[in-house]
PDB file of N, CA and C in Angstrom:
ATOM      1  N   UNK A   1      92.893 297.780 212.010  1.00  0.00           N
ATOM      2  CA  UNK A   1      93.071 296.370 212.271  1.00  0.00           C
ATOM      3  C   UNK A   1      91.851 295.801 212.982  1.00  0.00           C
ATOM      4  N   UNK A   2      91.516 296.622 213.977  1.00  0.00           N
ATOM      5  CA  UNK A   2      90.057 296.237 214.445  1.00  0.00           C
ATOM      6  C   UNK A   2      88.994 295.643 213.695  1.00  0.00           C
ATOM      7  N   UNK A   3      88.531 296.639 212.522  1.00  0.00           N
ATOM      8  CA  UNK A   3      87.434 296.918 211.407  1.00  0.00           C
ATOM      9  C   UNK A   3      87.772 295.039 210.688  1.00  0.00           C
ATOM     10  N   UNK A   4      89.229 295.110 210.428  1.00  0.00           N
ATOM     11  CA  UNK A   4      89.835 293.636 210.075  1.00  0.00           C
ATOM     12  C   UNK A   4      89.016 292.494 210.777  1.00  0.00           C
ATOM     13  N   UNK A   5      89.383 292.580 212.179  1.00  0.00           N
ATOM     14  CA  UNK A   5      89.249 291.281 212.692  1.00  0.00           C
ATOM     15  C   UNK A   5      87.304 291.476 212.811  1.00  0.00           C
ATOM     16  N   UNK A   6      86.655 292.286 213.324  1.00  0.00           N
ATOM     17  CA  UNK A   6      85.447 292.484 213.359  1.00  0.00           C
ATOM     18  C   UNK A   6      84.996 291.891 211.981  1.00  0.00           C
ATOM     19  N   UNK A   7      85.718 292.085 210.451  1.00  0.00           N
ATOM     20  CA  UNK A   7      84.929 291.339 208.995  1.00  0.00           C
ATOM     21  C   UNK A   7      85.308 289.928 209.024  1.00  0.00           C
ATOM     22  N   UNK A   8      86.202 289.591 209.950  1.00  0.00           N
ATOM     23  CA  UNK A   8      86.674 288.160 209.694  1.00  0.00           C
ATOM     24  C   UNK A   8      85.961 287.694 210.581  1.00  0.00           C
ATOM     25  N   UNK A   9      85.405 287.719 212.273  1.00  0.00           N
ATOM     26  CA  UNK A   9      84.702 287.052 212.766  1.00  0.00           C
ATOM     27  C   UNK A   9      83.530 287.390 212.899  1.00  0.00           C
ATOM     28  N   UNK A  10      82.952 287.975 211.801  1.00  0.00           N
ATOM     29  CA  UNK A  10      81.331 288.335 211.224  1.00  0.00           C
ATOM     30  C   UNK A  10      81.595 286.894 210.276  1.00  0.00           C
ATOM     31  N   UNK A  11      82.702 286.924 209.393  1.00  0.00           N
ATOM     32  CA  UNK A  11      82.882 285.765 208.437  1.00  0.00           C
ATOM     33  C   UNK A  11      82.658 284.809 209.058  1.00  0.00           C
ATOM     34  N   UNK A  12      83.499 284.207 209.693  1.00  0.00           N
ATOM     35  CA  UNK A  12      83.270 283.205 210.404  1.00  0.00           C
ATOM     36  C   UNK A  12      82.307 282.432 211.104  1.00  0.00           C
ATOM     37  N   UNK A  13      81.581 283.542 211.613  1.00  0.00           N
ATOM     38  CA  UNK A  13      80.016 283.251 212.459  1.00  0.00           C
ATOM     39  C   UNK A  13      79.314 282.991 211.083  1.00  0.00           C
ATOM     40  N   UNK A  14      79.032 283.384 209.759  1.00  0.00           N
ATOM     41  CA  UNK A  14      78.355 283.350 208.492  1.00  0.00           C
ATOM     42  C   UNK A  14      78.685 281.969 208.527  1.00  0.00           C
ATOM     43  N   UNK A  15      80.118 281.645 208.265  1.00  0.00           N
ATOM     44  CA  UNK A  15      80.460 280.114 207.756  1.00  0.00           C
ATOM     45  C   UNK A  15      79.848 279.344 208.282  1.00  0.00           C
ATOM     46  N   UNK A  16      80.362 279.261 209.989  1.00  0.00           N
ATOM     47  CA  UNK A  16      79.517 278.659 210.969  1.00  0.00           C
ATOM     48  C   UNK A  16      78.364 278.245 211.155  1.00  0.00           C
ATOM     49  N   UNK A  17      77.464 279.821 211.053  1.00  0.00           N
ATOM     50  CA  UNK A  17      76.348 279.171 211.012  1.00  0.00           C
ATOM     51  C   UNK A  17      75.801 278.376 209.590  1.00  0.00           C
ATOM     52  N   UNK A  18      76.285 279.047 208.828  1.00  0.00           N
ATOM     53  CA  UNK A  18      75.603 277.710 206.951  1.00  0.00           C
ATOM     54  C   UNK A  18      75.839 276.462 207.373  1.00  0.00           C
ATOM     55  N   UNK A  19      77.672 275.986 207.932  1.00  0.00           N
ATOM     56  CA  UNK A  19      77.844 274.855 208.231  1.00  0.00           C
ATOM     57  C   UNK A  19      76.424 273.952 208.858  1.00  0.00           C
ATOM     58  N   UNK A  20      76.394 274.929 210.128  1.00  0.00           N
ATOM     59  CA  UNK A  20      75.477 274.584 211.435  1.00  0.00           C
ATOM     60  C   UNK A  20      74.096 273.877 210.541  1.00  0.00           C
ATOM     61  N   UNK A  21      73.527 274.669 209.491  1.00  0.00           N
ATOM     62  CA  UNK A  21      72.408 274.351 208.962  1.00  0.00           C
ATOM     63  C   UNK A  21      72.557 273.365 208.007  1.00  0.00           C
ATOM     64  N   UNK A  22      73.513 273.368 206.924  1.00  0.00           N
ATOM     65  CA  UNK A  22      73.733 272.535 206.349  1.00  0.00           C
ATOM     66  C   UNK A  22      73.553 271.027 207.151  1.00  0.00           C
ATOM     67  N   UNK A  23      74.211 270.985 208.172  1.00  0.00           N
ATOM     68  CA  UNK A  23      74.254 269.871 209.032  1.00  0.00           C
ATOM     69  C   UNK A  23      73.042 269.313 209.411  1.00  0.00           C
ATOM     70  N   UNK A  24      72.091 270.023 209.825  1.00  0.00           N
ATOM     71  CA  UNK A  24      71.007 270.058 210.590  1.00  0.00           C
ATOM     72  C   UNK A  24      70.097 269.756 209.277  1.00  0.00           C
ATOM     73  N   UNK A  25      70.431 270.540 208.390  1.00  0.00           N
ATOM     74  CA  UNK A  25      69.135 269.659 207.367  1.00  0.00           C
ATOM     75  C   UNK A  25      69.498 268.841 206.316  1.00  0.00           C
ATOM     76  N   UNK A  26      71.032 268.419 206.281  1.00  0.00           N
ATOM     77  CA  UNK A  26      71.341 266.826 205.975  1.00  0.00           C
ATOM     78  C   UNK A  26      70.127 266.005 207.153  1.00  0.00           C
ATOM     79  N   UNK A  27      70.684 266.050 208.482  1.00  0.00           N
ATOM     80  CA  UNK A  27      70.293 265.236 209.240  1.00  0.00           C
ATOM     81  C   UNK A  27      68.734 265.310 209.192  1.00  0.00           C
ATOM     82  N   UNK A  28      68.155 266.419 208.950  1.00  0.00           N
ATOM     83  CA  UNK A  28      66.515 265.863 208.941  1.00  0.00           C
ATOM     84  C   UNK A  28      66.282 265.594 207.802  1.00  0.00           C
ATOM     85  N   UNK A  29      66.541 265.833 206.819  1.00  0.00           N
ATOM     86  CA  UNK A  29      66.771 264.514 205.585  1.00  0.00           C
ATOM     87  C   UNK A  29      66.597 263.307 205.525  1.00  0.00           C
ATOM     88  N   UNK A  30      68.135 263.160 206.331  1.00  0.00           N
ATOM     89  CA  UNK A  30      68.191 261.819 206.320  1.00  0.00           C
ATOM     90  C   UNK A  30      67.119 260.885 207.329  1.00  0.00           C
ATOM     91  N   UNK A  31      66.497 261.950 208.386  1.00  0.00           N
ATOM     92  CA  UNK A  31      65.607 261.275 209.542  1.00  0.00           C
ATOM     93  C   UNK A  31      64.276 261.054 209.090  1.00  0.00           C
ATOM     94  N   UNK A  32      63.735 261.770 207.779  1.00  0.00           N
ATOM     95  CA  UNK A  32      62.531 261.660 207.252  1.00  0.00           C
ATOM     96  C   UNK A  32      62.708 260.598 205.761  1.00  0.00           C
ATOM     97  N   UNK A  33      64.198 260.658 205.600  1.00  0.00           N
ATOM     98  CA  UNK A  33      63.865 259.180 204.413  1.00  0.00           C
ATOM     99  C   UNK A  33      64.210 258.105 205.468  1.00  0.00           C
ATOM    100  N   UNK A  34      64.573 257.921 206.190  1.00  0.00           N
ATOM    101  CA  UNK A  34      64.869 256.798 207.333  1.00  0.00           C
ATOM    102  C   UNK A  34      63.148 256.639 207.733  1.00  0.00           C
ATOM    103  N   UNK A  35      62.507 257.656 208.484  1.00  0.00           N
ATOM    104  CA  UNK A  35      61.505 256.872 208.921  1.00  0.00           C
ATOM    105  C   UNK A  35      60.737 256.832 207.972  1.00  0.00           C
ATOM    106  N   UNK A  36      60.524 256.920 206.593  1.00  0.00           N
ATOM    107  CA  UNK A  36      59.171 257.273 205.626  1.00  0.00           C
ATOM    108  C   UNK A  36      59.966 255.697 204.974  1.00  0.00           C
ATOM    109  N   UNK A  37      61.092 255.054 205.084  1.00  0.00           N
ATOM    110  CA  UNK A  37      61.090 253.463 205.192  1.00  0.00           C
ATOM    111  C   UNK A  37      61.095 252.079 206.121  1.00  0.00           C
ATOM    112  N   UNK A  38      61.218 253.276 207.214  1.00  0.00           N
ATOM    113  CA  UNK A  38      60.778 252.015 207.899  1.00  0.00           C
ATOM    114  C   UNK A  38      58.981 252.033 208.312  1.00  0.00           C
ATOM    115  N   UNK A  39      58.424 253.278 207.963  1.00  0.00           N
ATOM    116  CA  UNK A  39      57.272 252.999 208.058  1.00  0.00           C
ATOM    117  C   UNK A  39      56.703 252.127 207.113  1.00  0.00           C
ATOM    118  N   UNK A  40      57.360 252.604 206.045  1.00  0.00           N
ATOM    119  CA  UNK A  40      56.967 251.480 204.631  1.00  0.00           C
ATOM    120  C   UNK A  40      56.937 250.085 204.717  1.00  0.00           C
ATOM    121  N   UNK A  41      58.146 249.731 205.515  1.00  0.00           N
ATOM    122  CA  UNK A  41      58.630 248.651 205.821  1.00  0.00           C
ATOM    123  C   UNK A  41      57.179 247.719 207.301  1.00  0.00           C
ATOM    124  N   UNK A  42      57.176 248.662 208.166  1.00  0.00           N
ATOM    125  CA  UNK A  42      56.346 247.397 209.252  1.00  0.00           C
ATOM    126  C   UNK A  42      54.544 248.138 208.337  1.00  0.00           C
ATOM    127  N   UNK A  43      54.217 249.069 208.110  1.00  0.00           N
ATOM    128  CA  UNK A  43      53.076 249.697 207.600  1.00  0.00           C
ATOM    129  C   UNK A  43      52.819 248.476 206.391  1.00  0.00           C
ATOM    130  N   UNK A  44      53.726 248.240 205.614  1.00  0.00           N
ATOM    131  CA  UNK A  44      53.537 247.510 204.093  1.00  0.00           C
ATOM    132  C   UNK A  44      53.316 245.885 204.947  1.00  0.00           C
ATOM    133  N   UNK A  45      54.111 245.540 205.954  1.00  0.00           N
ATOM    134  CA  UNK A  45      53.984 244.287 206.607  1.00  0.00           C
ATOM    135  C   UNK A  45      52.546 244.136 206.928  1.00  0.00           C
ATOM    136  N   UNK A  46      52.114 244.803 207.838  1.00  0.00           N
ATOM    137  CA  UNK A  46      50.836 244.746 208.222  1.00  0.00           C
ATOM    138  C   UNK A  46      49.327 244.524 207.098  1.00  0.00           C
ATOM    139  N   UNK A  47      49.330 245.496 206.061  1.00  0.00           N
ATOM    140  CA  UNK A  47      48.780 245.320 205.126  1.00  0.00           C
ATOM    141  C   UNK A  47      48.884 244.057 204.514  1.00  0.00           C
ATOM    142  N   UNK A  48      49.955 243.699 204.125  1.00  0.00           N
ATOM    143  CA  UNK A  48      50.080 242.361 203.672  1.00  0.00           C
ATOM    144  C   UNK A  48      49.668 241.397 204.300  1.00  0.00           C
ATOM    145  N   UNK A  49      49.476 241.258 205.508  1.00  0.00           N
ATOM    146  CA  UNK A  49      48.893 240.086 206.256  1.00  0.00           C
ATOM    147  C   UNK A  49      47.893 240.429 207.032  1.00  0.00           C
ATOM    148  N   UNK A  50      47.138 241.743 207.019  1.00  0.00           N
ATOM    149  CA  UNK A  50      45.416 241.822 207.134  1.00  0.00           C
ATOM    150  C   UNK A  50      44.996 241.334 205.712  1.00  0.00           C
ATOM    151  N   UNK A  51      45.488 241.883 204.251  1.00  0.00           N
ATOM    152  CA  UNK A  51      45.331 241.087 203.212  1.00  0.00           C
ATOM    153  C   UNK A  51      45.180 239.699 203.210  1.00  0.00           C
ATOM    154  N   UNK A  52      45.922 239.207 203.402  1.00  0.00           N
ATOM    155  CA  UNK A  52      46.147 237.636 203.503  1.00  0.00           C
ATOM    156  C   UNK A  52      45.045 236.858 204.491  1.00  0.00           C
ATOM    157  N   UNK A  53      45.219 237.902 205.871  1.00  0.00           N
ATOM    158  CA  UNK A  53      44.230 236.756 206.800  1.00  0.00           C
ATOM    159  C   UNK A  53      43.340 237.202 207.469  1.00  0.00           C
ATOM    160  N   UNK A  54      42.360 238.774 206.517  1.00  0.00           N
ATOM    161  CA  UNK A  54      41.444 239.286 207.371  1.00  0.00           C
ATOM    162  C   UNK A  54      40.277 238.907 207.351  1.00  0.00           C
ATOM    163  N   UNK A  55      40.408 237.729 206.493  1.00  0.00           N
ATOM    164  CA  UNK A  55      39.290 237.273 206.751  1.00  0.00           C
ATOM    165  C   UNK A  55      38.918 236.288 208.003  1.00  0.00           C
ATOM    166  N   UNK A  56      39.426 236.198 208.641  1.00  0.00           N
ATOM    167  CA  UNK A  56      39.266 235.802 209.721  1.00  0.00           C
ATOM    168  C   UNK A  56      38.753 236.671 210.638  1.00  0.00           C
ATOM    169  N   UNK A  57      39.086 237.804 210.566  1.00  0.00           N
ATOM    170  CA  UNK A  57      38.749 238.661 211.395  1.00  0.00           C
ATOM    171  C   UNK A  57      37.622 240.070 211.406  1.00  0.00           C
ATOM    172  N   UNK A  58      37.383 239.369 209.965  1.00  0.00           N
ATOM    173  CA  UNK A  58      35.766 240.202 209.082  1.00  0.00           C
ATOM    174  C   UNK A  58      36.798 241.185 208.179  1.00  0.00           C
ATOM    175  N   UNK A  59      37.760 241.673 208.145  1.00  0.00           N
ATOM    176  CA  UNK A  59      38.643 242.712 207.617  1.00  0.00           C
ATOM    177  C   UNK A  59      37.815 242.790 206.133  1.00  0.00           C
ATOM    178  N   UNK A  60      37.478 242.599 205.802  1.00  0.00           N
ATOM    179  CA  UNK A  60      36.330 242.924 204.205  1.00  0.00           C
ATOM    180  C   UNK A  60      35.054 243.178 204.838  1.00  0.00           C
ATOM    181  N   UNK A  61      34.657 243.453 205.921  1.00  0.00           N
ATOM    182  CA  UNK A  61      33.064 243.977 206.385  1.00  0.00           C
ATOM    183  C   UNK A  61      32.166 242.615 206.509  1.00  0.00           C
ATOM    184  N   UNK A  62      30.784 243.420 206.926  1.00  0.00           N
ATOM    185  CA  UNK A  62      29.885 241.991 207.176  1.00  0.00           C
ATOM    186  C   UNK A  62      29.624 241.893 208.917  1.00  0.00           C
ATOM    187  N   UNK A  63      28.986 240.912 209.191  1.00  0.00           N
ATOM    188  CA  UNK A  63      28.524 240.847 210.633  1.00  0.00           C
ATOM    189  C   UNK A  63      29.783 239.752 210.995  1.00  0.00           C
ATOM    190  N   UNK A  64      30.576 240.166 211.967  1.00  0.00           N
ATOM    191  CA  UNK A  64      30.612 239.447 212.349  1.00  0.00           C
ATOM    192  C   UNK A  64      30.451 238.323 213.469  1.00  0.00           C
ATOM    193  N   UNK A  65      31.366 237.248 213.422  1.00  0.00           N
ATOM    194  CA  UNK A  65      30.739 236.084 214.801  1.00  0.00           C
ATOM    195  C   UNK A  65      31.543 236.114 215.726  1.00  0.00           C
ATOM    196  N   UNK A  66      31.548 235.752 216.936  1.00  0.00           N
ATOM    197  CA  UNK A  66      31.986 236.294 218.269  1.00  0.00           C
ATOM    198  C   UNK A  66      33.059 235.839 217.873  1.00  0.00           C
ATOM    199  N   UNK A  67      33.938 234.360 217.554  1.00  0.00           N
ATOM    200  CA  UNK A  67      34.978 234.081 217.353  1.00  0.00           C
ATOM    201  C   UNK A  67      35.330 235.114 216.043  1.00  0.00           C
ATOM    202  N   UNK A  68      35.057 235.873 215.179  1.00  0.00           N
ATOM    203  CA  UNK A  68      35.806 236.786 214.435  1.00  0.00           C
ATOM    204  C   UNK A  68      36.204 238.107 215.691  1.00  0.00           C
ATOM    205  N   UNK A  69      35.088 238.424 216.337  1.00  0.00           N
ATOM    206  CA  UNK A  69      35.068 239.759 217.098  1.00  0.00           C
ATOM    207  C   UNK A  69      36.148 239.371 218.136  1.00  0.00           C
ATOM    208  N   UNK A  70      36.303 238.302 218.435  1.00  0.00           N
ATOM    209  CA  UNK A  70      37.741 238.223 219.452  1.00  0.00           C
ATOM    210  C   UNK A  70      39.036 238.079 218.744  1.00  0.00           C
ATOM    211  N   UNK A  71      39.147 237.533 217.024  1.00  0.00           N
ATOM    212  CA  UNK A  71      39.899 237.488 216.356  1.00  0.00           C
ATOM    213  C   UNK A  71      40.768 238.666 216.012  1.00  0.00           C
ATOM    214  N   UNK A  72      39.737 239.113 215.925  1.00  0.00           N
ATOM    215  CA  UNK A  72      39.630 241.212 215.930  1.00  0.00           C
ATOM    216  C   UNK A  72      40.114 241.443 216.852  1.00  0.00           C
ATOM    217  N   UNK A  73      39.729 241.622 217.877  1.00  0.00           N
ATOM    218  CA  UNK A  73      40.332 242.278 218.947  1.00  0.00           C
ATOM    219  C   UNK A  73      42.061 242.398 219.455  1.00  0.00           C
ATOM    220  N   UNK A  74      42.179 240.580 219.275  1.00  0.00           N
ATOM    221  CA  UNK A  74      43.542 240.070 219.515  1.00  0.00           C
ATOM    222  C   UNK A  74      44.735 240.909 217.932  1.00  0.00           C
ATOM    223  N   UNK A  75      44.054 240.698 216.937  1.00  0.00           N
ATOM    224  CA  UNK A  75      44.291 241.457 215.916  1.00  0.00           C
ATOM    225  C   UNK A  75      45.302 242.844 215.961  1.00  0.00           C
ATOM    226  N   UNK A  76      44.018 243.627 216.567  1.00  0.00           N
ATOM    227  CA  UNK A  76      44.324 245.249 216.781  1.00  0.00           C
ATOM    228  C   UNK A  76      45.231 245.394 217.876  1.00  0.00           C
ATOM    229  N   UNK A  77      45.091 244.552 218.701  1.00  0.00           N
ATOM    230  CA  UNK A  77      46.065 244.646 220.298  1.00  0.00           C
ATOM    231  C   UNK A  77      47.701 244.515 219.320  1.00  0.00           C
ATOM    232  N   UNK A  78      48.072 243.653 218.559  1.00  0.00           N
ATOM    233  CA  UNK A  78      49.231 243.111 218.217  1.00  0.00           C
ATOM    234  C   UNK A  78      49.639 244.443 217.323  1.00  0.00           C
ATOM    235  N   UNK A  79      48.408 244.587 216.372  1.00  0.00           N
ATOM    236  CA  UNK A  79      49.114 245.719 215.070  1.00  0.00           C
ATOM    237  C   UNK A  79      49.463 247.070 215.761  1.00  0.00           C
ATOM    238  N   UNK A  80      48.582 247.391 217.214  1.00  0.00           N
ATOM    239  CA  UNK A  80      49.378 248.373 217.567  1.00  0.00           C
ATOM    240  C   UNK A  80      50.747 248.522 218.751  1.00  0.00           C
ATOM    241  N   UNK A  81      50.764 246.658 218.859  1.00  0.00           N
ATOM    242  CA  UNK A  81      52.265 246.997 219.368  1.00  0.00           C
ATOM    243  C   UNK A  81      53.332 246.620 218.370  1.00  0.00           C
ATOM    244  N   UNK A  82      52.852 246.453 217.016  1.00  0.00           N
ATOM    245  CA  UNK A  82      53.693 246.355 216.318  1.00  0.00           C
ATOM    246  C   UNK A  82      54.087 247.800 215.416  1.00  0.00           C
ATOM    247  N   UNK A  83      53.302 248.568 215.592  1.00  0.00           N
ATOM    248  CA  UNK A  83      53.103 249.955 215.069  1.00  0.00           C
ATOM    249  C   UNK A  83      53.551 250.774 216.408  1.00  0.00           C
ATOM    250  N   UNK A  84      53.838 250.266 217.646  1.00  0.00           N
ATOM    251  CA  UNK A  84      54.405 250.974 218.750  1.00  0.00           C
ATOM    252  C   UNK A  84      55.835 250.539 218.412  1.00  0.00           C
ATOM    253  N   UNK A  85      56.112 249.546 218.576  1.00  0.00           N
ATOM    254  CA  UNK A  85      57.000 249.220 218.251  1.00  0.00           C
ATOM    255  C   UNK A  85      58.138 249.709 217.588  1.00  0.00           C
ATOM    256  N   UNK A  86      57.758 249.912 216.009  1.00  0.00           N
ATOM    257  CA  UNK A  86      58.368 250.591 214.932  1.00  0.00           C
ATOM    258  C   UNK A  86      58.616 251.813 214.907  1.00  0.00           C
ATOM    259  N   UNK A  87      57.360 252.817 215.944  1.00  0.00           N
ATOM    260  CA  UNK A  87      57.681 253.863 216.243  1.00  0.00           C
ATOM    261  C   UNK A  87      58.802 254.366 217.196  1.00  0.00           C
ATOM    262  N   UNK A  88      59.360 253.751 218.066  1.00  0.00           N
ATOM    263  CA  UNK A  88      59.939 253.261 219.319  1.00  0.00           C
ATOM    264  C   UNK A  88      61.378 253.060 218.952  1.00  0.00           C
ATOM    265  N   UNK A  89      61.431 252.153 217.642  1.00  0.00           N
ATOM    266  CA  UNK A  89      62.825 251.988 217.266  1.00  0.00           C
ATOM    267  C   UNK A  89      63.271 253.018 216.404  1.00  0.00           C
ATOM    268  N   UNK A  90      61.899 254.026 215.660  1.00  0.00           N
ATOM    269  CA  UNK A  90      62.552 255.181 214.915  1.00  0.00           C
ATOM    270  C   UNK A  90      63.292 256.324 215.859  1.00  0.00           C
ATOM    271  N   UNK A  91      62.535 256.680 216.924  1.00  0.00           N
ATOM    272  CA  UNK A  91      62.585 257.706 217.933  1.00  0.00           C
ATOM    273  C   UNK A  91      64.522 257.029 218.638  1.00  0.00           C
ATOM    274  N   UNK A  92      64.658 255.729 218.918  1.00  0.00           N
ATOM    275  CA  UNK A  92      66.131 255.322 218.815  1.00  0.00           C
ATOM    276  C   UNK A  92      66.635 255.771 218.062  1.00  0.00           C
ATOM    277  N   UNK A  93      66.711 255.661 217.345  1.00  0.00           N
ATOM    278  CA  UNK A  93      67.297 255.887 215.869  1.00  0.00           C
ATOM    279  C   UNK A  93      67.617 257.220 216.071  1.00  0.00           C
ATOM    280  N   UNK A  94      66.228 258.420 215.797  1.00  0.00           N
ATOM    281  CA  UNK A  94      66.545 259.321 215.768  1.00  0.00           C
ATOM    282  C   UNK A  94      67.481 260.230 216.893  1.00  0.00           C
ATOM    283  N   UNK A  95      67.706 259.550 218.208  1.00  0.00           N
ATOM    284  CA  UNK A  95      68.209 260.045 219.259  1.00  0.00           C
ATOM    285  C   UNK A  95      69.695 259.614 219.116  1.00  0.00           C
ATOM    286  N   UNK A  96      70.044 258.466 218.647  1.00  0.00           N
ATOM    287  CA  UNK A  96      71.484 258.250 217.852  1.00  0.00           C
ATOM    288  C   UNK A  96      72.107 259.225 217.127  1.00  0.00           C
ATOM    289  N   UNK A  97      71.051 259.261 215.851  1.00  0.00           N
ATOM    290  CA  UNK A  97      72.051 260.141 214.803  1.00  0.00           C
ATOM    291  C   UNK A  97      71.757 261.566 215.569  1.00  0.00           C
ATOM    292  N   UNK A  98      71.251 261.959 216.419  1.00  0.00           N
ATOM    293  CA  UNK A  98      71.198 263.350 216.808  1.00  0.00           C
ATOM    294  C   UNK A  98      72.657 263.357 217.338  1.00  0.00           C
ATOM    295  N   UNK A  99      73.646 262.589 218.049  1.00  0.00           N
ATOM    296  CA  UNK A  99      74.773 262.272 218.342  1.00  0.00           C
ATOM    297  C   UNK A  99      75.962 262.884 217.430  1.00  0.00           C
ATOM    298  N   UNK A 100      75.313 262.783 216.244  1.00  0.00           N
ATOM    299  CA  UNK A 100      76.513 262.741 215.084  1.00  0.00           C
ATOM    300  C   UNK A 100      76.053 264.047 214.191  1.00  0.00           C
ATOM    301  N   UNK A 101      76.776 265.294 213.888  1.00  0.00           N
ATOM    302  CA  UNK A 101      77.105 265.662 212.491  1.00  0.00           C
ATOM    303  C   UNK A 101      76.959 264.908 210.980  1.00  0.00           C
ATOM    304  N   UNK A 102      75.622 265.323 210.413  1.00  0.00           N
ATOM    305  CA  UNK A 102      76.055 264.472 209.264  1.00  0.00           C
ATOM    306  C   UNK A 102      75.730 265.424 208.624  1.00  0.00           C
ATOM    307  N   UNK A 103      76.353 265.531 206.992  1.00  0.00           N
ATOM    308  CA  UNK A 103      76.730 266.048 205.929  1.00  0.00           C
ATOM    309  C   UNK A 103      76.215 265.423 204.799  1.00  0.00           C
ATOM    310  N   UNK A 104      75.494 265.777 204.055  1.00  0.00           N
ATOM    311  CA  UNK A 104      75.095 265.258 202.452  1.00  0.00           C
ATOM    312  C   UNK A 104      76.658 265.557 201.743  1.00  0.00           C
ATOM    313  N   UNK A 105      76.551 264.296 200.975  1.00  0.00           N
ATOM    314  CA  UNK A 105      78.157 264.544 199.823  1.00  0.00           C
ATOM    315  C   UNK A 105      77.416 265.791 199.145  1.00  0.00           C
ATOM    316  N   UNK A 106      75.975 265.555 198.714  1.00  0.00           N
ATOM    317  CA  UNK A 106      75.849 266.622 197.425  1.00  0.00           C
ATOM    318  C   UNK A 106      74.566 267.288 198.133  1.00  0.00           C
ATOM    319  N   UNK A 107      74.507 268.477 197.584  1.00  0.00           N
ATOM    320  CA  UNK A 107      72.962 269.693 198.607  1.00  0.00           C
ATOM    321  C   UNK A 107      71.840 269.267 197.823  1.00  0.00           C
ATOM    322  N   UNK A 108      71.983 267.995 196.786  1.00  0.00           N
ATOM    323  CA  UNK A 108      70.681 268.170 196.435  1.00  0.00           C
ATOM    324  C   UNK A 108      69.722 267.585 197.611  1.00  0.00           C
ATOM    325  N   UNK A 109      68.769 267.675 198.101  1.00  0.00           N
ATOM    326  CA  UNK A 109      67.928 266.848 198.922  1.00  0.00           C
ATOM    327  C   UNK A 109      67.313 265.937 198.319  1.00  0.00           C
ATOM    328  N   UNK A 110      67.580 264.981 199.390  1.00  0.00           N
ATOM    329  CA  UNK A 110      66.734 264.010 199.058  1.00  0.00           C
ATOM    330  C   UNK A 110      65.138 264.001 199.027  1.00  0.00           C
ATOM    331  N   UNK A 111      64.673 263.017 198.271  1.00  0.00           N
ATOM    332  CA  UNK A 111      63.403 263.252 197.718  1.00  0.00           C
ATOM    333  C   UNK A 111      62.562 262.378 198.113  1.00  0.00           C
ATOM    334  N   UNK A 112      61.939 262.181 198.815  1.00  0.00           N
ATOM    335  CA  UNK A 112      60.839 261.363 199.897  1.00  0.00           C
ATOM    336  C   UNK A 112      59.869 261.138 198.501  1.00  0.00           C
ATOM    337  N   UNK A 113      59.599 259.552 198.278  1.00  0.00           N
ATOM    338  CA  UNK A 113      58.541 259.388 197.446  1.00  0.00           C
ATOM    339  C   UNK A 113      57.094 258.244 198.485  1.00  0.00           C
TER     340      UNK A 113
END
C-alpha cells in the first residue's frame, strides 16, 4: 500500500508541476504579445509624428538652426517620457497578471509577429 501511495503522489507532483508550467508559459505568452503591442502601439505613435513633424526638428539630417536644436531637444525630452511611460504601464500590467493563473484554451502558442 505504501509503494501505492508513493506512485500516486510522484503522480501528482508530475501533474502539478505540468499544470505549474503550463500556467507560467500561458502567462509569458500572453506578457510578450501584450507588450510586443503596446510597444507597437506608443513605438508606431512616435514614428508617425517624427514623420509628420521632423522637420522641424532637422529629423531628415542637415545643419541645423538653434531654433531646430532646441526643437530637438524639447523633442527627445517628451519621446522619452513617452517611451518611459509605456514602459511603466507594461511593468503594471505585468505585476497584475502575475496575480492571476492564466491558462491558454489551446497549447498552441501564440505567435509574436
Amino acid at each position: 500500500m505504501s509503494k501505492e501511495m508513493d506512485h500516486s503522489e510522484v503522480l501528482r507532483k508530475l501533474v502539478e508541476q505540468r499544470k505549474n508550467k503550463e500556467i507560467n508559459t500561458a502567462r509569458e505568452e500572453l506578457l510578450a504579445f501584450v507588450y510586443k503591442c503596446m510597444q507597437t502601439t506608443y513605438v508606431g505613435a512616435l514614428s508617425r509624428f517624427e514623420g509628420a513633424f521632423g522637420e522641424f526638428w532637422g529629423h531628415n539630417g542637415g545643419e541645423l538652426t538653434e531654433d531646430q536644436k532646441e526643437i530637438a531637444r524639447i523633442w527627445q525630452e517628451t519621446r522619452r517620457a513617452i517611451l518611459d511611460l509605456g514602459n511603466e504601464q507594461y511593468r503594471k500590467l505585468e505585476r497584475q497578471l502575475n496575480e492571476y493563473e492564466i491558462k491558454a484554451k489551446n497549447s498552441v502558442p501564440v505567435e509574436l509577429k
